[in-house]
Protein backbone atom coordinates (compact mmCIF):
# COMPACT_ATOMS: atom_id res chain seq x y z
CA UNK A 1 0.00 0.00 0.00
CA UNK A 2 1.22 3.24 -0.83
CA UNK A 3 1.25 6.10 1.49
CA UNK A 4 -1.65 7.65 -0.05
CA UNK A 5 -3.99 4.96 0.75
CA UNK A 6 -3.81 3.44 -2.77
CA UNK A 7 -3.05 -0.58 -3.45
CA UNK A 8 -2.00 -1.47 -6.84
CA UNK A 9 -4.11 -4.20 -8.05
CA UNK A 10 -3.12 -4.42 -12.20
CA UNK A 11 -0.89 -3.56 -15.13
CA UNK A 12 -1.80 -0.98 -16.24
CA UNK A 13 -2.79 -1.98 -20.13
CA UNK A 14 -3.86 -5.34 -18.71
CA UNK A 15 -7.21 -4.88 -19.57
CA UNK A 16 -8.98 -3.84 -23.09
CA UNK A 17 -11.64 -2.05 -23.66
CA UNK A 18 -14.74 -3.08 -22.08
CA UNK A 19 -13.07 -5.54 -20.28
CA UNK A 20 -12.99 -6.54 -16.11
CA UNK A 21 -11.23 -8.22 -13.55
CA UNK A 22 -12.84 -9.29 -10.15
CA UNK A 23 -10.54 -9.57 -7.58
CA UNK A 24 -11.27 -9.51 -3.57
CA UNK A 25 -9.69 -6.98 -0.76
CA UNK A 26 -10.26 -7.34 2.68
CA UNK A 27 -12.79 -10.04 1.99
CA UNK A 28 -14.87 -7.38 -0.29
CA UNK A 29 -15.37 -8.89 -3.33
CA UNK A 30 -14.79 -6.09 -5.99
CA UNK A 31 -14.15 -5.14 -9.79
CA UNK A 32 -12.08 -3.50 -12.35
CA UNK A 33 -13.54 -2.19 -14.98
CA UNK A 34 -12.05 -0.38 -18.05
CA UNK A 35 -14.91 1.30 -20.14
CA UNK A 36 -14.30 4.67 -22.07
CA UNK A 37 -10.61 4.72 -21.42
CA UNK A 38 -10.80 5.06 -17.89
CA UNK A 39 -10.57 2.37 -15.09
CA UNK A 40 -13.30 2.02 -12.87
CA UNK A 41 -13.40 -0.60 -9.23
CA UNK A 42 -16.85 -0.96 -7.86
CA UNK A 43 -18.80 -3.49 -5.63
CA UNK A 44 -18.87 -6.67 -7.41
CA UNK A 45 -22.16 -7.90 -6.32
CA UNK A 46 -25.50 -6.01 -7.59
CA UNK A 47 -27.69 -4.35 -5.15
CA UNK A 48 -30.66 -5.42 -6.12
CA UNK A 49 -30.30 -9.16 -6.06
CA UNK A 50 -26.87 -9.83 -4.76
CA UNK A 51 -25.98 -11.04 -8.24
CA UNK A 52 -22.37 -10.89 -9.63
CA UNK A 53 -21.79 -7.82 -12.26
CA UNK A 54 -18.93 -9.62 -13.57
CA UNK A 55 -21.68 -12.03 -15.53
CA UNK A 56 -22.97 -8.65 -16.90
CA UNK A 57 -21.28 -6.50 -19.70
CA UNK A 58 -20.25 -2.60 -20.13
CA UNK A 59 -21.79 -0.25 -21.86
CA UNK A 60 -19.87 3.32 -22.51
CA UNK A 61 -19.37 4.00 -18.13
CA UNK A 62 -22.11 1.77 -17.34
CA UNK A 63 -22.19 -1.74 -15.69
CA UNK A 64 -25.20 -3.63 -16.70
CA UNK A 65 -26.50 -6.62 -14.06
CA UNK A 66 -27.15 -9.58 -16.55
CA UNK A 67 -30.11 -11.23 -14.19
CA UNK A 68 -32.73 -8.17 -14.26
CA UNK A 69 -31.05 -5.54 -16.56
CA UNK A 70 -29.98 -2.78 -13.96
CA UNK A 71 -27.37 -0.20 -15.06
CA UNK A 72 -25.16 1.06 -12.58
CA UNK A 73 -22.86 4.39 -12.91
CA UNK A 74 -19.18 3.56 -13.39
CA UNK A 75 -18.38 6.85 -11.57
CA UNK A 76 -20.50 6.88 -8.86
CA UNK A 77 -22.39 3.40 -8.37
CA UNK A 78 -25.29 4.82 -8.56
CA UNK A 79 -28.04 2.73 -10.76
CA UNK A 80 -29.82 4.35 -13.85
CA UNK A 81 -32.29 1.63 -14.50
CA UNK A 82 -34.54 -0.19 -12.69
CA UNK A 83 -35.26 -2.42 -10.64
CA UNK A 84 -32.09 -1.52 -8.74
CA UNK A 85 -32.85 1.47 -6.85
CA UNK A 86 -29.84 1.55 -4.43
CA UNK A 87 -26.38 2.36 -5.36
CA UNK A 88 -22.89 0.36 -5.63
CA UNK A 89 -19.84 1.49 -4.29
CA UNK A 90 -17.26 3.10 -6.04
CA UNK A 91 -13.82 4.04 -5.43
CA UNK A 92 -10.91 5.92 -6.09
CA UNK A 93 -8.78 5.29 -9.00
CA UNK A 94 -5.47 6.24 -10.47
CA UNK A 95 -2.78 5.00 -13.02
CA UNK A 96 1.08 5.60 -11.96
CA UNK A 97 4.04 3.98 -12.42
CA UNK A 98 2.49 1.28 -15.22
CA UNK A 99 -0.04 0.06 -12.58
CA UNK A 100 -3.75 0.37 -11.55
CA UNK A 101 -4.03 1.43 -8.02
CA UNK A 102 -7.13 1.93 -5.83
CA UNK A 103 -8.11 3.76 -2.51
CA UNK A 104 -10.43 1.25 -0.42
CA UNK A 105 -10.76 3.96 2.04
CA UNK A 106 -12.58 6.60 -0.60
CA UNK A 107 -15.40 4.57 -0.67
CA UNK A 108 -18.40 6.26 -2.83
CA UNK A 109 -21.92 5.30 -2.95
CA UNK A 110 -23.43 3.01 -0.16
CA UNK A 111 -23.08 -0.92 0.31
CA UNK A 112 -26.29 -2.68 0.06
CA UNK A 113 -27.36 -3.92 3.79
């Protein structure tokens, strides 16, 4: 972990387009997502139905839930179509030194209870 806060988690350039990786921290299961040319970690699991998001597909800086069609805000976790009506977390992001790093303490949105 860096001194900021941020872990590194990928290559950067490991990913294409439209592509993600799950991956777990702290026993939070989450994912990165690269969508628009920009990577993205949110919650892994839906809010709506506790289904995974890594069965789903992106869609310009949306996740889309495969099992009832929710859309969830790449930036901000929060969902744009229903049924879903609470968010996903996000988090911080950045690319240095050829890697993907993440802050797991600039949490954005609300977990599902």
């Amino acid at each position: 972990m860096g001194e900021d806060g941020y872990i590194a988690i990928a290559e950067a350039g490991e990913l294409q387009a439209n592509e993600m990786k799950a991956f777990e921290q702290d026993g939070k299961r989450l994912l990165l997502v690269y969508a628009d040319g920009d990577y993205f970690v949110v919650d892994e699991m839906c809010s709506h139905e506790d289904y995974s998001l890594a069965l789903g597909c992106i869609k310009g800086r949306r996740i889309k839930c495969s099992l009832h069609g929710s859309y969830f805000d790449l930036d901000t976790g929060e969902p744009d179509e229903e049924p879903a009506d609470q968010p996903i977390c996000s988090y911080g992001v950045k690319v240095a030194e050829g890697k993907v790093w993440f802050n797991p303490a600039s949490r954005r949105g609300t977990a599902p209870s």
